[in-house]
N, C-alpha and C. Protein backbone atom coordinates (compact mmCIF):
# COMPACT_ATOMS: atom_id res chain seq x y z
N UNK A 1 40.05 12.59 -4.48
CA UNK A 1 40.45 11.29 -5.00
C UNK A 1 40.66 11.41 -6.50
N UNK A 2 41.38 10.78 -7.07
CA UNK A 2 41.97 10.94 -8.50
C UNK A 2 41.07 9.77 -9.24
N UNK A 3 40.44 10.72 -10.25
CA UNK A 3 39.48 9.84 -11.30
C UNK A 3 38.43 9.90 -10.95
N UNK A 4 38.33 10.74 -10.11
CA UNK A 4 36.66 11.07 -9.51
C UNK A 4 36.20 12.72 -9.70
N UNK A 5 34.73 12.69 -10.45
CA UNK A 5 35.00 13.94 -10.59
C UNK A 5 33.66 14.26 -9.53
N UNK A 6 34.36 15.95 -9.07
CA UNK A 6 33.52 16.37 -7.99
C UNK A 6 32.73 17.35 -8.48
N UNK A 7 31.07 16.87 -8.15
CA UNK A 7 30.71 18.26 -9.19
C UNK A 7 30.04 19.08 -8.14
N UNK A 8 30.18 20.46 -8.74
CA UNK A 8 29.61 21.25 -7.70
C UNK A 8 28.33 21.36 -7.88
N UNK A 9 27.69 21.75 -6.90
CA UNK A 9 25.88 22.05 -6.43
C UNK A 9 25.76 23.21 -7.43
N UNK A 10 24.94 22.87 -8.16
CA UNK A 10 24.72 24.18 -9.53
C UNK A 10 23.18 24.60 -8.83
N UNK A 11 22.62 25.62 -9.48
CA UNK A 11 21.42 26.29 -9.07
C UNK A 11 20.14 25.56 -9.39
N UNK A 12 19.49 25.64 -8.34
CA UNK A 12 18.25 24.65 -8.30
C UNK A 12 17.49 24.80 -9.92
N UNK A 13 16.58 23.56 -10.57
CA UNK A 13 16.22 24.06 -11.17
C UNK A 13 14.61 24.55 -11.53
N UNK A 14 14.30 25.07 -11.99
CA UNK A 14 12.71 25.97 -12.12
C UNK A 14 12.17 24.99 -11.39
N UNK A 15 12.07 23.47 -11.30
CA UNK A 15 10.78 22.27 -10.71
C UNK A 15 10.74 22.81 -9.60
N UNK A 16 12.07 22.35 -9.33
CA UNK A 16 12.38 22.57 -7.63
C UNK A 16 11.96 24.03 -6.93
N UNK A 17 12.11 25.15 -7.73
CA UNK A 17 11.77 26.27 -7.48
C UNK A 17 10.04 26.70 -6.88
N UNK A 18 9.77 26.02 -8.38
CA UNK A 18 8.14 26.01 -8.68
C UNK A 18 7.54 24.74 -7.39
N UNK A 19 7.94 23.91 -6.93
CA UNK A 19 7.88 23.44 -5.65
C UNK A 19 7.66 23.98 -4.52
N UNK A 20 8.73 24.69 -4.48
CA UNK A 20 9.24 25.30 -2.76
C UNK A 20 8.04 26.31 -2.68
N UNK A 21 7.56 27.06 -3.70
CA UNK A 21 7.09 28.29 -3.74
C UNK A 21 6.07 27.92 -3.34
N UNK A 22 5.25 26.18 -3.94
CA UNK A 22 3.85 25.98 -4.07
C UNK A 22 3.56 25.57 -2.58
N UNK A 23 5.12 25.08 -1.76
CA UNK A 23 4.95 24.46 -0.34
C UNK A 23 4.93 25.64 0.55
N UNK A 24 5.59 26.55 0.51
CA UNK A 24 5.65 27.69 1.32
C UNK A 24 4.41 28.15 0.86
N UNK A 25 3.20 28.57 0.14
CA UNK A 25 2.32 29.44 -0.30
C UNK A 25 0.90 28.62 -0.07
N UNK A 26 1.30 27.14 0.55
CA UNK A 26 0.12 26.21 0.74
C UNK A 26 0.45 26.02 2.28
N UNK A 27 2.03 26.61 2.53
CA UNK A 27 1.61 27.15 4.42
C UNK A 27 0.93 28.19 4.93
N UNK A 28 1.27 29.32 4.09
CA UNK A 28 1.07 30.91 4.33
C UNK A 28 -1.13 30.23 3.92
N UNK A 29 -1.62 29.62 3.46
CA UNK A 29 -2.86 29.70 3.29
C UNK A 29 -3.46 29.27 4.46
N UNK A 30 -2.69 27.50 4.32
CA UNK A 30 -3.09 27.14 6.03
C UNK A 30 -3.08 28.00 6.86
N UNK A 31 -2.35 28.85 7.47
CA UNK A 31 -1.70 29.56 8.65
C UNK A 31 -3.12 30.83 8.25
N UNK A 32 -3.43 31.70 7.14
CA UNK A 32 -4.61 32.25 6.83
C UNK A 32 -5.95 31.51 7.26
N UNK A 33 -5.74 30.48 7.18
CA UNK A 33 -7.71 29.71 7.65
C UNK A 33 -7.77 29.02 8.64
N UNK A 34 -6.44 29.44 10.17
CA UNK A 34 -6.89 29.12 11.42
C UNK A 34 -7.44 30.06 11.70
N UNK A 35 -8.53 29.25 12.87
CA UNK A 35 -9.40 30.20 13.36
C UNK A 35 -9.00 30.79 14.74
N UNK A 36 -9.36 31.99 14.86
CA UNK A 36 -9.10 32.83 16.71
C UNK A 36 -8.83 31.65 17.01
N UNK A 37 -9.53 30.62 17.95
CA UNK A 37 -9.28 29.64 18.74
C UNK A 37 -7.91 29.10 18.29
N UNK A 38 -7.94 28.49 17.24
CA UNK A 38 -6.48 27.57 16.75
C UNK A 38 -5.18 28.58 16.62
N UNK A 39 -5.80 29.66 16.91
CA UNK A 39 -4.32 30.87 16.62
C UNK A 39 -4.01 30.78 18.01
N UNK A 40 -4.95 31.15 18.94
CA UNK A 40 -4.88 31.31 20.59
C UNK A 40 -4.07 29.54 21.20
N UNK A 41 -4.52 29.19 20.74
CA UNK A 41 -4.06 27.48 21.13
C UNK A 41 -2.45 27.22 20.94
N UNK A 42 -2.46 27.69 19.49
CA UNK A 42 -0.80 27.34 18.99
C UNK A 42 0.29 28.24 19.57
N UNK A 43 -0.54 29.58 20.20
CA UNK A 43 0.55 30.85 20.31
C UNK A 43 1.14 30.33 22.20
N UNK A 44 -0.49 29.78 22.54
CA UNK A 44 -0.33 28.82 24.43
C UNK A 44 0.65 28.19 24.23
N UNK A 45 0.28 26.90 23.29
CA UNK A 45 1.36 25.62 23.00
C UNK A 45 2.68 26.38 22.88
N UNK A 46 3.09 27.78 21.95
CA UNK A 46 4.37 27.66 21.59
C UNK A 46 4.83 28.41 22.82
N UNK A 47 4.05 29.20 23.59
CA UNK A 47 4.85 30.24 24.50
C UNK A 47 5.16 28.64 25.75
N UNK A 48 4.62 27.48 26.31
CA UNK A 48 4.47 26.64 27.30
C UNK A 48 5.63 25.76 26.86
N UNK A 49 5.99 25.49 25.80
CA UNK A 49 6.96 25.08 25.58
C UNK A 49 8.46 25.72 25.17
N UNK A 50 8.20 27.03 25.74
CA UNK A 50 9.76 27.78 25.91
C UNK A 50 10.52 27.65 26.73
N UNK A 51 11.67 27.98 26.64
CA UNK A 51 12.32 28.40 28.02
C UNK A 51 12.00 29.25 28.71
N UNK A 52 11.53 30.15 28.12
CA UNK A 52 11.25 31.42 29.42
C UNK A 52 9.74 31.28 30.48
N UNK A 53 9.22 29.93 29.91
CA UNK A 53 7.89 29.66 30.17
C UNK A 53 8.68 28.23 31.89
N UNK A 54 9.76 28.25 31.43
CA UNK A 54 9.99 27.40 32.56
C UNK A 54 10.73 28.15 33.63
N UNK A 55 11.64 29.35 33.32
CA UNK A 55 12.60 30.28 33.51
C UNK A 55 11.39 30.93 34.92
N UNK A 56 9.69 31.01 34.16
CA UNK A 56 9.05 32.00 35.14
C UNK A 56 8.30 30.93 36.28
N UNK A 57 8.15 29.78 35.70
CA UNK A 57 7.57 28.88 36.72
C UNK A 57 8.96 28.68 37.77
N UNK A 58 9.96 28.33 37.34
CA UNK A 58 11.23 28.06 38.03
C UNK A 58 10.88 29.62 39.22
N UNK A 59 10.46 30.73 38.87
CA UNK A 59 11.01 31.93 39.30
C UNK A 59 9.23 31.91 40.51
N UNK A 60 8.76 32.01 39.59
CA UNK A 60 7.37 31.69 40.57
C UNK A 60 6.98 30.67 41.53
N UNK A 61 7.10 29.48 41.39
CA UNK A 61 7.46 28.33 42.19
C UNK A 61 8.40 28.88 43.32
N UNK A 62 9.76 28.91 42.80
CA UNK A 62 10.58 28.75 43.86
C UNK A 62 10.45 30.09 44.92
N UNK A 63 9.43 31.29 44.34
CA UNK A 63 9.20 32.65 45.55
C UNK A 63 8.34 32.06 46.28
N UNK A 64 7.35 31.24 45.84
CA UNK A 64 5.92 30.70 46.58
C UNK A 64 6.61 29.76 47.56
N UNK A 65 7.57 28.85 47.22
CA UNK A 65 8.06 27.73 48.26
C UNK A 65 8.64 28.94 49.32
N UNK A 66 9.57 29.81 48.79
CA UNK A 66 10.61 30.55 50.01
C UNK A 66 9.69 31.17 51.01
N UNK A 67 8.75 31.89 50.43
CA UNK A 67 7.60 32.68 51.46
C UNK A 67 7.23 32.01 51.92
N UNK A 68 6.46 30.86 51.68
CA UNK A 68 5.47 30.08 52.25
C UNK A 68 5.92 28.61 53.75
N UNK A 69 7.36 28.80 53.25
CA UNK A 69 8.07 28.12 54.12
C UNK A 69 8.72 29.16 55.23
N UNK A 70 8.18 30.18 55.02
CA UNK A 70 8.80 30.89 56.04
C UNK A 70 10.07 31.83 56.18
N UNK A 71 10.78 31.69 55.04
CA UNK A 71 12.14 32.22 54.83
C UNK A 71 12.56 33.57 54.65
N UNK A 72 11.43 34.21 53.98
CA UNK A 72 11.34 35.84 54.41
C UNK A 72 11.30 36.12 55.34
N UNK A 73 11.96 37.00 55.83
CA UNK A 73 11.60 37.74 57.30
C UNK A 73 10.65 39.14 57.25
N UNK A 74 9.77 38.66 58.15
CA UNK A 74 8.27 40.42 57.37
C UNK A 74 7.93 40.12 56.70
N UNK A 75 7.49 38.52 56.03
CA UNK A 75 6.52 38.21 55.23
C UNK A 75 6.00 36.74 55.31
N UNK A 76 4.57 36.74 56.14
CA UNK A 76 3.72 36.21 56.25
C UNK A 76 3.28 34.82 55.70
N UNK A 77 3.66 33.41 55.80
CA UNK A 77 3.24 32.55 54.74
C UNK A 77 1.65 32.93 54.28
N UNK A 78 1.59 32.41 53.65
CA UNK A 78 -0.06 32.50 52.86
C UNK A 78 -0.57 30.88 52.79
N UNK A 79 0.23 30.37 52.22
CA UNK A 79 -0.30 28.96 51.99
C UNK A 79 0.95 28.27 52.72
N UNK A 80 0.75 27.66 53.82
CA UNK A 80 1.73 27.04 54.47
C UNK A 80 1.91 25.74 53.98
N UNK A 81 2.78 25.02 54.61
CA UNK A 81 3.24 23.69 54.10
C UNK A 81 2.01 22.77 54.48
N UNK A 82 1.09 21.86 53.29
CA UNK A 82 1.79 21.45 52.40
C UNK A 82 1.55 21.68 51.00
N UNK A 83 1.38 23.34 50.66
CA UNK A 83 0.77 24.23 50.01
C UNK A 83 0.21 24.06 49.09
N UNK A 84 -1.17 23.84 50.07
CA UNK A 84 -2.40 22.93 49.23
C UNK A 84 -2.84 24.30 47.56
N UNK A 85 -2.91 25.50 48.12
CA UNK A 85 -3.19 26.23 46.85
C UNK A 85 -2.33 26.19 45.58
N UNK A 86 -1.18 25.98 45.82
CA UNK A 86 -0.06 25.82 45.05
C UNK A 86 -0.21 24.37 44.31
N UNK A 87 -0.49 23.70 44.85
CA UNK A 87 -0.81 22.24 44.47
C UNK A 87 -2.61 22.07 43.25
N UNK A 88 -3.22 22.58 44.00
CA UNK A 88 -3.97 23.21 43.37
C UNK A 88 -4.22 23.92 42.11
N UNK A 89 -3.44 25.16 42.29
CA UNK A 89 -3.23 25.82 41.03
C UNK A 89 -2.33 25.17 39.72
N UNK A 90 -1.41 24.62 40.37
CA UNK A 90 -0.29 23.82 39.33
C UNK A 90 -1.80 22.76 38.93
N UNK A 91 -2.05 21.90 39.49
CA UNK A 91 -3.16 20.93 38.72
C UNK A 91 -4.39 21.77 37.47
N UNK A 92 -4.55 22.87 38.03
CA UNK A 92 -5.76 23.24 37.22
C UNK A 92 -5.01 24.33 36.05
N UNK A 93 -3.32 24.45 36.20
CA UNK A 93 -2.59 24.79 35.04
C UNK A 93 -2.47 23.64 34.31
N UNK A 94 -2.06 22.55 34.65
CA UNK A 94 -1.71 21.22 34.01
C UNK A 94 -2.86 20.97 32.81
N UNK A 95 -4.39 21.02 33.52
CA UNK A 95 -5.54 20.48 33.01
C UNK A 95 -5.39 21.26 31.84
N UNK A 96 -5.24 22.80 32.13
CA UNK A 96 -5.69 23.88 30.75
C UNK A 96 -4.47 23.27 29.58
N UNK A 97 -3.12 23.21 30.34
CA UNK A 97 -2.13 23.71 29.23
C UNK A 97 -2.23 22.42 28.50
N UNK A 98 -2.64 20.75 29.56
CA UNK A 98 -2.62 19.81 28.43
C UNK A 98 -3.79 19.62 27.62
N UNK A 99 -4.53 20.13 27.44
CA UNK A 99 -5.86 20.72 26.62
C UNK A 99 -5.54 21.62 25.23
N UNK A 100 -3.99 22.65 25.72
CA UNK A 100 -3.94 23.40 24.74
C UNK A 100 -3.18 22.40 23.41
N UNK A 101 -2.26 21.58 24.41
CA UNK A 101 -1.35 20.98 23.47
C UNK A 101 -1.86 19.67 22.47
N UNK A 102 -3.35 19.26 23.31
CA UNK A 102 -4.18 18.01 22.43
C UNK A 102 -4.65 19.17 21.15
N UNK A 103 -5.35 20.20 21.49
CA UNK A 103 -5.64 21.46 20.46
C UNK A 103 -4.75 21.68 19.20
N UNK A 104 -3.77 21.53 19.59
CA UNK A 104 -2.67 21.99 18.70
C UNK A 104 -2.06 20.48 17.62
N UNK A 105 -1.82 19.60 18.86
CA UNK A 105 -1.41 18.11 18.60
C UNK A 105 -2.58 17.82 17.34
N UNK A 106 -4.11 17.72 17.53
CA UNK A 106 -5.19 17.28 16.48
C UNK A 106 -4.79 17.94 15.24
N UNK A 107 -4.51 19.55 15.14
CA UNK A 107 -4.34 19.80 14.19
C UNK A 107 -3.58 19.53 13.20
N UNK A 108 -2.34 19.65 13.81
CA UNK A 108 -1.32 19.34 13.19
C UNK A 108 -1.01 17.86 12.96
N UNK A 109 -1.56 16.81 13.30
CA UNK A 109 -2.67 15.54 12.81
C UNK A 109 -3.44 15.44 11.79
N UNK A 110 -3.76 16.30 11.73
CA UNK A 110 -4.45 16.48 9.98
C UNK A 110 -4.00 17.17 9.01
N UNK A 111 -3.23 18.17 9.41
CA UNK A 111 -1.99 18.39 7.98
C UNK A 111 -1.49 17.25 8.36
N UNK A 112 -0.43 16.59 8.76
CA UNK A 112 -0.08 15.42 8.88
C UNK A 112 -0.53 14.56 7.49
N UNK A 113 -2.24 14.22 7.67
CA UNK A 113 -2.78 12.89 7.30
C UNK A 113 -2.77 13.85 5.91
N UNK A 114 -3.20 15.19 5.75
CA UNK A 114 -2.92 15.68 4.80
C UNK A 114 -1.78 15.52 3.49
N UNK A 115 -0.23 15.77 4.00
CA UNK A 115 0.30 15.79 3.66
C UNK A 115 0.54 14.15 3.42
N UNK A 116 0.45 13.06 4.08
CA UNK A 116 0.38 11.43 3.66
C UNK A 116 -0.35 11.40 2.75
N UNK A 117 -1.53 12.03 2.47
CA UNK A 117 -2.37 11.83 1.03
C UNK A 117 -1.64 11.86 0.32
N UNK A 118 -1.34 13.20 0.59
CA UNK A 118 -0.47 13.89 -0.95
C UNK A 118 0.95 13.06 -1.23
N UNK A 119 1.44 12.82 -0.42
CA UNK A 119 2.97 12.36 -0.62
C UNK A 119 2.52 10.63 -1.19
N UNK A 120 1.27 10.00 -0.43
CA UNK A 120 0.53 8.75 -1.62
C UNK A 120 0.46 8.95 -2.95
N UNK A 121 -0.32 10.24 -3.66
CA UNK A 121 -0.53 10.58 -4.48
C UNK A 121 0.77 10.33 -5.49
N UNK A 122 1.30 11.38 -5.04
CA UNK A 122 2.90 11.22 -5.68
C UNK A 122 3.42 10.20 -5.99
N UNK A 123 3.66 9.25 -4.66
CA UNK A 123 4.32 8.18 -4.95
C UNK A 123 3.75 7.26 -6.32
N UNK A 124 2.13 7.22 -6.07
CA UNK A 124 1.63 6.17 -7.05
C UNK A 124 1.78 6.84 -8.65
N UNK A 125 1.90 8.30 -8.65
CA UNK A 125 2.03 8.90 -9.64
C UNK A 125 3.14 8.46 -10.15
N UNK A 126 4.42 8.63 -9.46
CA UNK A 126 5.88 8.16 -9.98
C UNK A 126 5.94 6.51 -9.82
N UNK A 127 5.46 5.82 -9.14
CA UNK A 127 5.34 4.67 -9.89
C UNK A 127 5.00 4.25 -10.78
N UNK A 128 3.71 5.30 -11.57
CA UNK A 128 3.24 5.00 -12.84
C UNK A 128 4.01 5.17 -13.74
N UNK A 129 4.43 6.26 -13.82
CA UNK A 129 5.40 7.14 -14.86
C UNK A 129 6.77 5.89 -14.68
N UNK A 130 7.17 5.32 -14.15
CA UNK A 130 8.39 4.52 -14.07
C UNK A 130 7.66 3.27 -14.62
N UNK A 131 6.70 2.78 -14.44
CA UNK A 131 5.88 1.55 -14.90
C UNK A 131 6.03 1.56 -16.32
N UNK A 132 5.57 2.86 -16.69
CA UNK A 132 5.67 3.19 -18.66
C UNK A 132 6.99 3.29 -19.03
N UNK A 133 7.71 4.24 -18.26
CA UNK A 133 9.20 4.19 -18.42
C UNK A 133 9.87 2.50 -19.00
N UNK A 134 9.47 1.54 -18.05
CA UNK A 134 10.40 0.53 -18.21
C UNK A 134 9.72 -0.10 -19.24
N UNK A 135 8.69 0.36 -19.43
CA UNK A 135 7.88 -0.61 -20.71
C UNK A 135 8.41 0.25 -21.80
N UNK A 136 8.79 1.49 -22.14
CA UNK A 136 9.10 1.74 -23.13
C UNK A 136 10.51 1.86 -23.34
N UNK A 137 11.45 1.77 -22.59
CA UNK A 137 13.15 1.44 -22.79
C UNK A 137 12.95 -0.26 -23.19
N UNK A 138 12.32 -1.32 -22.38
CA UNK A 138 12.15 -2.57 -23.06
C UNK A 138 11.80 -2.63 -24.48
N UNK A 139 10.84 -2.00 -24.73
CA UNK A 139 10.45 -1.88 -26.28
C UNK A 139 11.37 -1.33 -26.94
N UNK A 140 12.28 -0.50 -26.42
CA UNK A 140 13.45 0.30 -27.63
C UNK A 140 14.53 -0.70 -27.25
N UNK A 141 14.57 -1.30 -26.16
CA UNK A 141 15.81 -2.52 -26.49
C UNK A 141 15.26 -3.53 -27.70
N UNK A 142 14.20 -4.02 -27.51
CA UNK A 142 13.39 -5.21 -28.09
C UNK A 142 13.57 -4.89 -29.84
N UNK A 143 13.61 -3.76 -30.11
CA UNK A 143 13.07 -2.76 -31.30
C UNK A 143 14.72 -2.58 -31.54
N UNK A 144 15.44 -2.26 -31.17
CA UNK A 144 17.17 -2.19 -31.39
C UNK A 144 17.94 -3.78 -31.28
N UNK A 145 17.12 -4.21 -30.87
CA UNK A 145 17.74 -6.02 -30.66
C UNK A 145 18.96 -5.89 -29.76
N UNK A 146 18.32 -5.33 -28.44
CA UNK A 146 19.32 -5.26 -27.60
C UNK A 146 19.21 -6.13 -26.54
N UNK A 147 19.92 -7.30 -26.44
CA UNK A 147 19.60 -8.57 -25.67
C UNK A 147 20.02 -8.08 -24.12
N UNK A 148 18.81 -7.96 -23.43
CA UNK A 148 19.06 -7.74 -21.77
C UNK A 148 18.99 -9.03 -21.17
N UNK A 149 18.84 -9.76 -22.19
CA UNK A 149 18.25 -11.36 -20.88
C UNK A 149 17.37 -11.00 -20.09
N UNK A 150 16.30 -12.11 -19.89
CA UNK A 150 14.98 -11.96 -19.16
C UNK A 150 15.07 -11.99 -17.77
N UNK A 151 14.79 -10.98 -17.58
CA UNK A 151 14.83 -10.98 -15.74
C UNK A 151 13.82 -10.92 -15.40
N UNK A 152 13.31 -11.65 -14.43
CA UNK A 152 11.80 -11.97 -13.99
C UNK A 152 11.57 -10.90 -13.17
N UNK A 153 11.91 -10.01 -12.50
CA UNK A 153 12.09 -9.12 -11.44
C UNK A 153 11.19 -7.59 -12.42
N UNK A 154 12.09 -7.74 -14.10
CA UNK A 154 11.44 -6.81 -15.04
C UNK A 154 10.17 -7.11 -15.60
N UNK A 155 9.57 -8.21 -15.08
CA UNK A 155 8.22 -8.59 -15.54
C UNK A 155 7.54 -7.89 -14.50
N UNK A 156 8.35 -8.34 -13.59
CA UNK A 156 7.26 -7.69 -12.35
C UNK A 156 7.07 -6.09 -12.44
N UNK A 157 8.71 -5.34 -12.52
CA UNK A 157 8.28 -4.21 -12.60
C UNK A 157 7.64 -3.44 -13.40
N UNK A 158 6.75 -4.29 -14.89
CA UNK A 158 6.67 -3.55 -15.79
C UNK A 158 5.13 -4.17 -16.01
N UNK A 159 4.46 -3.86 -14.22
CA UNK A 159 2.85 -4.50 -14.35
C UNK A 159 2.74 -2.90 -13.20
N UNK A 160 1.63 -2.56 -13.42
CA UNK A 160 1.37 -1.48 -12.82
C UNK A 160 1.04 -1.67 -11.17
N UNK A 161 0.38 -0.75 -10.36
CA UNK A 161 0.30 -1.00 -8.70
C UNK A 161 -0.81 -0.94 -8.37
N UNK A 162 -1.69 -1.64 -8.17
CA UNK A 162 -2.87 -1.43 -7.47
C UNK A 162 -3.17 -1.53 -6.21
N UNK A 163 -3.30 0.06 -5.94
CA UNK A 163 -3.15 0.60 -3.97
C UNK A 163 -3.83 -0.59 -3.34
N UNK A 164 -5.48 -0.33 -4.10
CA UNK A 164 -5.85 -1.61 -3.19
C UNK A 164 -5.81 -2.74 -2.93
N UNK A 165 -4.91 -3.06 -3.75
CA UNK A 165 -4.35 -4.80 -3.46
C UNK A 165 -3.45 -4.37 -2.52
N UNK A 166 -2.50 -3.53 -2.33
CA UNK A 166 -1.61 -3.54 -1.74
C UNK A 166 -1.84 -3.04 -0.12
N UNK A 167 -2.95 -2.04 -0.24
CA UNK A 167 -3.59 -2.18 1.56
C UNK A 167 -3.86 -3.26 1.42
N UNK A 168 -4.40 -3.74 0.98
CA UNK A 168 -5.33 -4.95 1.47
C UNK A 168 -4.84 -5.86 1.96
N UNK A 169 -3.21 -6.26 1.27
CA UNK A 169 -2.52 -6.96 1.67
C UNK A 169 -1.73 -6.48 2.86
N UNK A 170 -1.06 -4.95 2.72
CA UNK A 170 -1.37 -4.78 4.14
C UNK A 170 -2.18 -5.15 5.41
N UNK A 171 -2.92 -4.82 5.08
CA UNK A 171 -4.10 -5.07 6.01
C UNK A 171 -3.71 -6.53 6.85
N UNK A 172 -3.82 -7.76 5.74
CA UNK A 172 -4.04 -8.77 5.93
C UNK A 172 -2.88 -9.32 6.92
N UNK A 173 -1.43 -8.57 6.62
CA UNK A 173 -0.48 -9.26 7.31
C UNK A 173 -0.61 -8.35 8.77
N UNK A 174 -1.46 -7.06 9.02
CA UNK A 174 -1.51 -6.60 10.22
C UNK A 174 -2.66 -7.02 11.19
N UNK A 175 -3.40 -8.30 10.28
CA UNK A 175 -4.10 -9.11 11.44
C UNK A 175 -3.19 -9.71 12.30
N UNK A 176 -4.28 -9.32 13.45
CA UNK A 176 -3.43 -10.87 14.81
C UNK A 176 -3.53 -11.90 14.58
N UNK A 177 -2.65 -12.65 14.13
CA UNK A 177 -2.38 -14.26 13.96
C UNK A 177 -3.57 -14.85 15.05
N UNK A 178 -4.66 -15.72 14.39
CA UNK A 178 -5.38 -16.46 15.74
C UNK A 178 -4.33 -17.39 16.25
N UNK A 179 -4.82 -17.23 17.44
CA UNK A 179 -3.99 -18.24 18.51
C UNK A 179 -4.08 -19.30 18.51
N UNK A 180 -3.45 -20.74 19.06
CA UNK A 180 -3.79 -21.66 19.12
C UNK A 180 -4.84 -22.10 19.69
N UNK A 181 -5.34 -23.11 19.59
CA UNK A 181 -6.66 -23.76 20.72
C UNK A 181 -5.94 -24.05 21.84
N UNK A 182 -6.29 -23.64 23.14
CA UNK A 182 -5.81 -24.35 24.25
C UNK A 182 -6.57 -25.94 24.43
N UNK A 183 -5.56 -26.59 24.98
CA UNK A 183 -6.51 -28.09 25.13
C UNK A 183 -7.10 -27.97 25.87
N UNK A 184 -8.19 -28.85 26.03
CA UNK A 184 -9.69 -29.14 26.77
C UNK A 184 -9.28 -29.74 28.19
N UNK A 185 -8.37 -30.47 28.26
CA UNK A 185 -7.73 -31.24 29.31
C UNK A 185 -6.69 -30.71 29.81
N UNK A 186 -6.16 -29.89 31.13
CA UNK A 186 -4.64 -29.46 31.33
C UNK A 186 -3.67 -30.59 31.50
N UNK A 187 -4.20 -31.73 31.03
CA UNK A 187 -2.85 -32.95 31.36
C UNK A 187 -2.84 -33.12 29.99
N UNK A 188 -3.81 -32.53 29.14
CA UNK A 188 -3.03 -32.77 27.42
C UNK A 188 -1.62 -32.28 27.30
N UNK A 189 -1.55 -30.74 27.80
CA UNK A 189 -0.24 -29.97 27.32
C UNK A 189 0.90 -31.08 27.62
N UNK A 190 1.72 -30.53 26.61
CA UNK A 190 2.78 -31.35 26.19
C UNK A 190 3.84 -30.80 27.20
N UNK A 191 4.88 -31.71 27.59
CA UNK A 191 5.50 -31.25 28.65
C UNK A 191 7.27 -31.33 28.61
């Protein structure tokens, strides 16, 4: 488009660098201080959720149905129809593997709540830094006699955040509204 200028993606700079490095090197630590168990759990979870993890049940299943229904010739059902062992075994796979995936699910639940700290942190950090920001461009307008006209919106933004007013007020609007009183009489209700 003409009068528009397109700028190209130039090379990240050092912040961003000094970032990535501190996020990748605060995984590689995590991933260092699981324990046997949480290594064994995540490696279950990731192999149960492959394809080749369905590829062998697809392949195992469907030999157990063909034998067992009879379809080989010179080979014996084992568990006939309505192949209670098979039924069986699939349940007491179910129990383990959804065990592995609550294992895995908790953890990664707390990096999770982890990483919400941190990304709180931040936020209230850069709200601060923008809080001073607008108080000190107001003062260099005010100080240059640079008439912005009063915007009430810049009063507001130029009062700082206090988290806990602001759960709190959270909080308050995530109560359940009390309900009405039902009447005492069912020929009160209005009709």
């Amino acid at each position: 488009m003409e009068g528009q200028h397109h700028l190209k993606p130039g090379p990240l700079s050092g912040v961003v660098h000094r970032n990535i490095r501190a996020l990748v090197e605060e995984r590689r630590e995590l991933e260092r201080r699981k324990t046997r168990q949480q290594r064994i759990a995540d490696g279950i979870t990731r192999f149960t959720g492959s394809m080749i993890f369905v590829y062998l049940h697809l392949a195992l299943f469907g030999g157990w149905l063909i034998i067992n229904a009879g379809l080989v010739p010179g080979v014996k059902p084992f568990d006939p129809f309505p192949f209670v062992m098979l039924a069986m075994w699939a349940s007491v796979e179910a129990i383990f593997l959804s065990t592995f995936v609550l294992i895995s699910q908790n953890r990664q639940a707390e990096l999770a709540d982890k990483r919400a700290d941190l990304d709180l942190q931040v936020n209230l950090l850069a709200e601060h830094e923008i809080t001073r920001l607008i108080h000190m461009v107001d003062g260099i307008a005010d100080r240059l006699g640079v008439q912005t006209g009063r915007d009430a919106h810049l009063e507001e933004l130029k009062r700082d955040v206090a988290p806990e007013k602001v759960l709190a007020e959270i909080e308050r609007h995530n109560r359940p509204e009390s309900l009405p009183e039902e009447p005492d009489n069912p020929t009160d209700i209005p009709h």
